[in-house]
N, C-alpha and C. Protein backbone atom coordinates (compact mmCIF):
# COMPACT_ATOMS: atom_id res chain seq x y z
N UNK A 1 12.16 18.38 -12.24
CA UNK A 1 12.81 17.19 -11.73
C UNK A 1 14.10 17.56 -10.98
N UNK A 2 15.13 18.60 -11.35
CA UNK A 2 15.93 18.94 -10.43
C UNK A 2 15.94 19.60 -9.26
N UNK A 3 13.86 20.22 -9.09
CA UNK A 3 14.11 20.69 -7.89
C UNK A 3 13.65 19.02 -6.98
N UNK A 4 12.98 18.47 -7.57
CA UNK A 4 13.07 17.07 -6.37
C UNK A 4 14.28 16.52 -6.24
N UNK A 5 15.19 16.40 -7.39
CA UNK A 5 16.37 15.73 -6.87
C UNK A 5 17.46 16.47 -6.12
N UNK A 6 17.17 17.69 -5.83
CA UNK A 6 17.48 18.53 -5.12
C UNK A 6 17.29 18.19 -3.13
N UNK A 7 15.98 18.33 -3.51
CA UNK A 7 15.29 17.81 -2.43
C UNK A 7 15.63 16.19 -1.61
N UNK A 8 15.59 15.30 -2.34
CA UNK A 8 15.76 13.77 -2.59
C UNK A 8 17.71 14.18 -1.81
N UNK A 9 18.48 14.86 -1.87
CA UNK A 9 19.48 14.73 -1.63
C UNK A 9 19.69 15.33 -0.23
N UNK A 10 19.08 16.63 0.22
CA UNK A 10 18.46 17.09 1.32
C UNK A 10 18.62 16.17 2.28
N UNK A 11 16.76 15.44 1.88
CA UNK A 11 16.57 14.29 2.91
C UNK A 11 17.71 13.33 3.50
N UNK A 12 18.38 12.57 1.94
CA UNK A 12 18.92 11.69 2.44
C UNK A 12 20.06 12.35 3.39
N UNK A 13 20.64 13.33 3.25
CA UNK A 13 21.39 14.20 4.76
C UNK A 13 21.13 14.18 6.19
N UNK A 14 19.80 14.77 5.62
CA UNK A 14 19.07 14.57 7.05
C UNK A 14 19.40 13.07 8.22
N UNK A 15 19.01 12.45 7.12
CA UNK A 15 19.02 10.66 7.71
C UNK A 15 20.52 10.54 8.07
N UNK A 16 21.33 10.63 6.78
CA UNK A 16 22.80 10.37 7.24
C UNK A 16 23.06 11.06 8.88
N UNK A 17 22.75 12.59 8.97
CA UNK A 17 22.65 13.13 10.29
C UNK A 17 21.98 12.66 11.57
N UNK A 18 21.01 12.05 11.22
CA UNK A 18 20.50 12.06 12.45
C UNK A 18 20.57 11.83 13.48
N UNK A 19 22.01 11.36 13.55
CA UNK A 19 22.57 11.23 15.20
C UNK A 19 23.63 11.83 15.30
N UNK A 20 23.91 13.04 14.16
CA UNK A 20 24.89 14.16 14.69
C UNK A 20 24.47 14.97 15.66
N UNK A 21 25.11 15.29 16.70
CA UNK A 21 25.08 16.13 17.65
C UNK A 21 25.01 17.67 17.19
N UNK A 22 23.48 18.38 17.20
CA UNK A 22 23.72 19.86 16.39
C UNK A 22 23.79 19.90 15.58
N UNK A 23 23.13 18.94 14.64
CA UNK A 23 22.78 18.32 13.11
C UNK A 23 21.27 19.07 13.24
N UNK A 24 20.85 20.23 12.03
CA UNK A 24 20.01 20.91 12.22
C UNK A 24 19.16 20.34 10.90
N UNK A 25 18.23 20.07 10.65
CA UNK A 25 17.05 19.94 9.47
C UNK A 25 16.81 20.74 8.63
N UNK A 26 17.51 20.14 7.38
CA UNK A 26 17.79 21.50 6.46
C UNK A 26 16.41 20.48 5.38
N UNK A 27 15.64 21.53 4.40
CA UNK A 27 14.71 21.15 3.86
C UNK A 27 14.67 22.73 2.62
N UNK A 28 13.90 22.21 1.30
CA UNK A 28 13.67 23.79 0.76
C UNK A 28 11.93 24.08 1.23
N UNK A 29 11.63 24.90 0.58
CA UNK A 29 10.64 25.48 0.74
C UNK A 29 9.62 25.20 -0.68
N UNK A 30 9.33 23.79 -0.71
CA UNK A 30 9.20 22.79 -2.40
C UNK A 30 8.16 24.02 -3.16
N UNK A 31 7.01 24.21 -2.50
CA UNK A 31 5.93 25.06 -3.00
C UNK A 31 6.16 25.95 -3.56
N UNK A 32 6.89 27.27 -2.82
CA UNK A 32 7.55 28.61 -3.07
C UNK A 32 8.62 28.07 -4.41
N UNK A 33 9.10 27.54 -4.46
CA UNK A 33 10.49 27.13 -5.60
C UNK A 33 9.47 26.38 -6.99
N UNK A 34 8.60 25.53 -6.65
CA UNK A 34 7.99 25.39 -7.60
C UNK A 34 7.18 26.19 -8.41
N UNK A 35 5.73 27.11 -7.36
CA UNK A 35 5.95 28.00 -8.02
C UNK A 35 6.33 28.96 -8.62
N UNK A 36 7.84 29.25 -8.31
CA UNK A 36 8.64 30.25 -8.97
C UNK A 36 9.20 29.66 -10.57
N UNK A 37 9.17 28.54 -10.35
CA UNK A 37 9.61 27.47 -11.73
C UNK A 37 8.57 27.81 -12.21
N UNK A 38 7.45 27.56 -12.15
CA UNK A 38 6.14 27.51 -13.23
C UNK A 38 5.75 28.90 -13.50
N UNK A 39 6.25 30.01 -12.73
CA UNK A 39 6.17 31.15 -13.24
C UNK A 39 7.20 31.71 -14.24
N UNK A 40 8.01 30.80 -14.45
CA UNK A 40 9.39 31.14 -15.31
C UNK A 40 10.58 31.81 -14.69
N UNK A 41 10.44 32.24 -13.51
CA UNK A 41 11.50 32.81 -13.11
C UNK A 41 12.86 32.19 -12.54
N UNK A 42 13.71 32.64 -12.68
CA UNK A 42 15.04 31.96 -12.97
C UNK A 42 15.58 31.73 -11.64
N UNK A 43 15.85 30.93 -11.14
CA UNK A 43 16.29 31.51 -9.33
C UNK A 43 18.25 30.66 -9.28
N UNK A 44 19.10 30.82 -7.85
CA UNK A 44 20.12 30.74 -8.63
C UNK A 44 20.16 29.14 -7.79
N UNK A 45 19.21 28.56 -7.51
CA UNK A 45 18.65 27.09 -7.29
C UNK A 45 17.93 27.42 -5.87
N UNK A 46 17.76 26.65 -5.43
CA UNK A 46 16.38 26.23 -4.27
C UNK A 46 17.11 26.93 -3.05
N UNK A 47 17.00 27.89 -2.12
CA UNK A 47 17.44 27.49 -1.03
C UNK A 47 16.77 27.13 0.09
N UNK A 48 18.18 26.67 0.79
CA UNK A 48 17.50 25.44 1.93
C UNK A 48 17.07 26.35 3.38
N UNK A 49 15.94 25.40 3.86
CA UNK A 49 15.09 26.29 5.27
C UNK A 49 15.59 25.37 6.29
N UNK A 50 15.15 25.97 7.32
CA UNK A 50 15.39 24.75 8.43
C UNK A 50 13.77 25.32 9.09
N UNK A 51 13.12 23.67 8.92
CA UNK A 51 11.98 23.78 8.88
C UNK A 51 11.33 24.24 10.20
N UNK A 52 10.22 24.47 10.68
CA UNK A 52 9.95 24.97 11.42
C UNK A 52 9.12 24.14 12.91
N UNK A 53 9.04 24.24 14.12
CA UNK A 53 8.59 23.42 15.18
C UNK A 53 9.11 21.72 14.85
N UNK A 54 10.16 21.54 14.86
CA UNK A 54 10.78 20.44 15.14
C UNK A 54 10.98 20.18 16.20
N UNK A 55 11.08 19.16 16.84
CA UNK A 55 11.61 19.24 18.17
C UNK A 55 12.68 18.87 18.18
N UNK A 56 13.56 19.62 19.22
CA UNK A 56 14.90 19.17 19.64
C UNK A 56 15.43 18.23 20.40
N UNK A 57 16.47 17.71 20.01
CA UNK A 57 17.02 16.21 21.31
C UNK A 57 17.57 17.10 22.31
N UNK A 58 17.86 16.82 23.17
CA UNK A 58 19.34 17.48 23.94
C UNK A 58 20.55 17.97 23.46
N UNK A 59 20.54 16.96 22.50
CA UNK A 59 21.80 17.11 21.62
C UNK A 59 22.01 18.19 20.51
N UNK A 60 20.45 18.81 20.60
CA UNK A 60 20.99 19.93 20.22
C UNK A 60 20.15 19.57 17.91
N UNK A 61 20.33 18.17 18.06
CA UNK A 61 19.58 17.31 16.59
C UNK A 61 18.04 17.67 16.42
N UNK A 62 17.93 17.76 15.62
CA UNK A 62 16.10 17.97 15.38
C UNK A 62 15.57 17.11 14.39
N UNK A 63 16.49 16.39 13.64
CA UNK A 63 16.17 15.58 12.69
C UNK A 63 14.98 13.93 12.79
N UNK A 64 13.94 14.11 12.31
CA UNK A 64 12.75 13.49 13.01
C UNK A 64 12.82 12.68 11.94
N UNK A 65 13.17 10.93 12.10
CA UNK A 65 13.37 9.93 11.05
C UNK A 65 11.57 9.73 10.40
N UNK A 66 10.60 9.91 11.11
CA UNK A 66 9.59 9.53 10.50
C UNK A 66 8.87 10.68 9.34
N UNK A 67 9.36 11.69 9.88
CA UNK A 67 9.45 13.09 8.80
C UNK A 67 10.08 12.80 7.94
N UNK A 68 11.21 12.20 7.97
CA UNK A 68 12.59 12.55 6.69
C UNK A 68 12.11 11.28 6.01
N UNK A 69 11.12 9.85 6.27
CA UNK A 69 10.88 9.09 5.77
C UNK A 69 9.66 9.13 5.08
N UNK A 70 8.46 9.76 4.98
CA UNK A 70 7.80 10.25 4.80
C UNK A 70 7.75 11.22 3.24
N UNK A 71 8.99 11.95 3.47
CA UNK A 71 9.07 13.20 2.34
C UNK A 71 9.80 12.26 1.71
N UNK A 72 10.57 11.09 1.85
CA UNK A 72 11.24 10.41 0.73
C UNK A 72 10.27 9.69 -0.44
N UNK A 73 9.43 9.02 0.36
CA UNK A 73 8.15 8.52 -0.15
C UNK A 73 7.45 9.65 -1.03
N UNK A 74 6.86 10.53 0.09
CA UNK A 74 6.61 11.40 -1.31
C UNK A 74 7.44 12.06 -2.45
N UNK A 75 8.52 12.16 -2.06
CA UNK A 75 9.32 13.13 -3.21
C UNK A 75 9.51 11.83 -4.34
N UNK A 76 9.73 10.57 -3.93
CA UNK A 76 9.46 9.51 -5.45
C UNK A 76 8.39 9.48 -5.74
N UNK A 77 7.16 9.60 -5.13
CA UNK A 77 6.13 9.59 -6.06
C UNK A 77 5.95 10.84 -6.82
N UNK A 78 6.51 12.01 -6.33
CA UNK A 78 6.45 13.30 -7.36
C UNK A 78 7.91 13.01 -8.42
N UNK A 79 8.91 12.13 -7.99
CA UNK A 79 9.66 12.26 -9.70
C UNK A 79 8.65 11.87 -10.27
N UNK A 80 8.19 10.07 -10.00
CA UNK A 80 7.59 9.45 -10.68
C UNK A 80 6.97 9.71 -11.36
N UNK A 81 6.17 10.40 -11.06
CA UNK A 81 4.76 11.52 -11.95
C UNK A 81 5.26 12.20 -12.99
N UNK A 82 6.40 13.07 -12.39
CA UNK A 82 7.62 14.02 -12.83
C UNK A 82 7.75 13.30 -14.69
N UNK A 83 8.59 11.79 -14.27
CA UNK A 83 9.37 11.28 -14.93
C UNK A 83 8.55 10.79 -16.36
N UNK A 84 6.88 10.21 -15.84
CA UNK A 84 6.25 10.18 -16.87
C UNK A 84 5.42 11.11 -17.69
N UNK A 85 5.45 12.09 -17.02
CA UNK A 85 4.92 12.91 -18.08
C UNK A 85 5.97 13.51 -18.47
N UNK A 86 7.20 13.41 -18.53
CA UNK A 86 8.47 13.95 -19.46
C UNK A 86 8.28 12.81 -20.91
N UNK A 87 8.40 11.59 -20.21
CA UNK A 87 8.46 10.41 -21.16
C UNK A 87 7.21 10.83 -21.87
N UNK A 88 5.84 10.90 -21.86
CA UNK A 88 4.92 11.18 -22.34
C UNK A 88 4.92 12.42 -23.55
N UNK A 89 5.31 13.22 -23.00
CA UNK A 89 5.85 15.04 -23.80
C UNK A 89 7.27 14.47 -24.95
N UNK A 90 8.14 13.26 -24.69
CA UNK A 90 8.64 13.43 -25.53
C UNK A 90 8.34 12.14 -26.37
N UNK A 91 7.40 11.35 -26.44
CA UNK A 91 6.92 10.38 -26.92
C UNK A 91 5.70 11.35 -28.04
N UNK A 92 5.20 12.63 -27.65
CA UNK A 92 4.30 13.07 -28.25
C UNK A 92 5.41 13.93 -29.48
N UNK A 93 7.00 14.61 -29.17
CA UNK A 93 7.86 15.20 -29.74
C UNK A 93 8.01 14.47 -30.65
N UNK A 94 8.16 12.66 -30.39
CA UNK A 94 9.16 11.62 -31.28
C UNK A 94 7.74 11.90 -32.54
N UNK A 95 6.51 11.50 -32.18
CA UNK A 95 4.79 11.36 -32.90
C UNK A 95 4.94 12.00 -34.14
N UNK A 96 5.27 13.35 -33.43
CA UNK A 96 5.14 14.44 -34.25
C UNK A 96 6.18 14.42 -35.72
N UNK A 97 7.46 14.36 -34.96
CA UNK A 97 8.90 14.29 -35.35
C UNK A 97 8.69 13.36 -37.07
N UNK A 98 7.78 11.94 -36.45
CA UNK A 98 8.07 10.87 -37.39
C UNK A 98 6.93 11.23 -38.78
N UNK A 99 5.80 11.93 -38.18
CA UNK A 99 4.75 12.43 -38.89
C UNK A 99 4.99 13.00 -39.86
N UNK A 100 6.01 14.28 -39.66
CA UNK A 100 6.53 15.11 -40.10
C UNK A 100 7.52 14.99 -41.44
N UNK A 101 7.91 13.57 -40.95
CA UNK A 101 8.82 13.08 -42.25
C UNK A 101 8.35 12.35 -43.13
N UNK A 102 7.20 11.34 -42.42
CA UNK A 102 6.53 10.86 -43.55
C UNK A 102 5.50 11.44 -44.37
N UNK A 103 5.20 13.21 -44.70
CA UNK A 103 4.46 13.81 -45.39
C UNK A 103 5.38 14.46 -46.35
């Protein structure tokens, strides 16, 4: 969950930027960072890419509102998912927890 809200904070940059002049599209690399999480390895947090074949304004901006709107959408439906199977894992902890006392 902290690498989406990681992410989730990214985006909303992006947007805030998008009519900075030489405001570049910063994004992580979600896949690579996730699976480094599910492999256990410790990293010293996500770092950020600047994604690749964007197109540029004149201005020098690459920030593409229907892209940055897009990954917002998805990155809440991945807390979401995220969020209930936490609630789920610790609803199965509390199960256990209460089981445990009443034997």
């Amino acid at each position: 969950m902290n690498l989406l809200s990681t992410r989730q904070k990214l985006v909303a940059s992006n947007i805030a930027n998008a009519d900075t002049p030489g405001y570049r599209t910063q994004d992580i690399d979600f896949r690579a960072e996730f699976a480094q999480q599910m492999q256990g390895q410790e990293s010293m947090g996500p770092q950020t890419i600047e994604p690749d074949g964007l197109p540029v304004k004149a201005d020098g901006n690459n920030v593409s509102l229907d892209r940055e709107s897009r990954l917002l959408a998805e990155n809440a439906m991945r807390f979401q998912v995220a969020a209930s199977l936490a609630q789920a894992e610790l609803h199965n902890i509390r199960s256990a927890i209460q089981e445990g006392t009443s034997a």
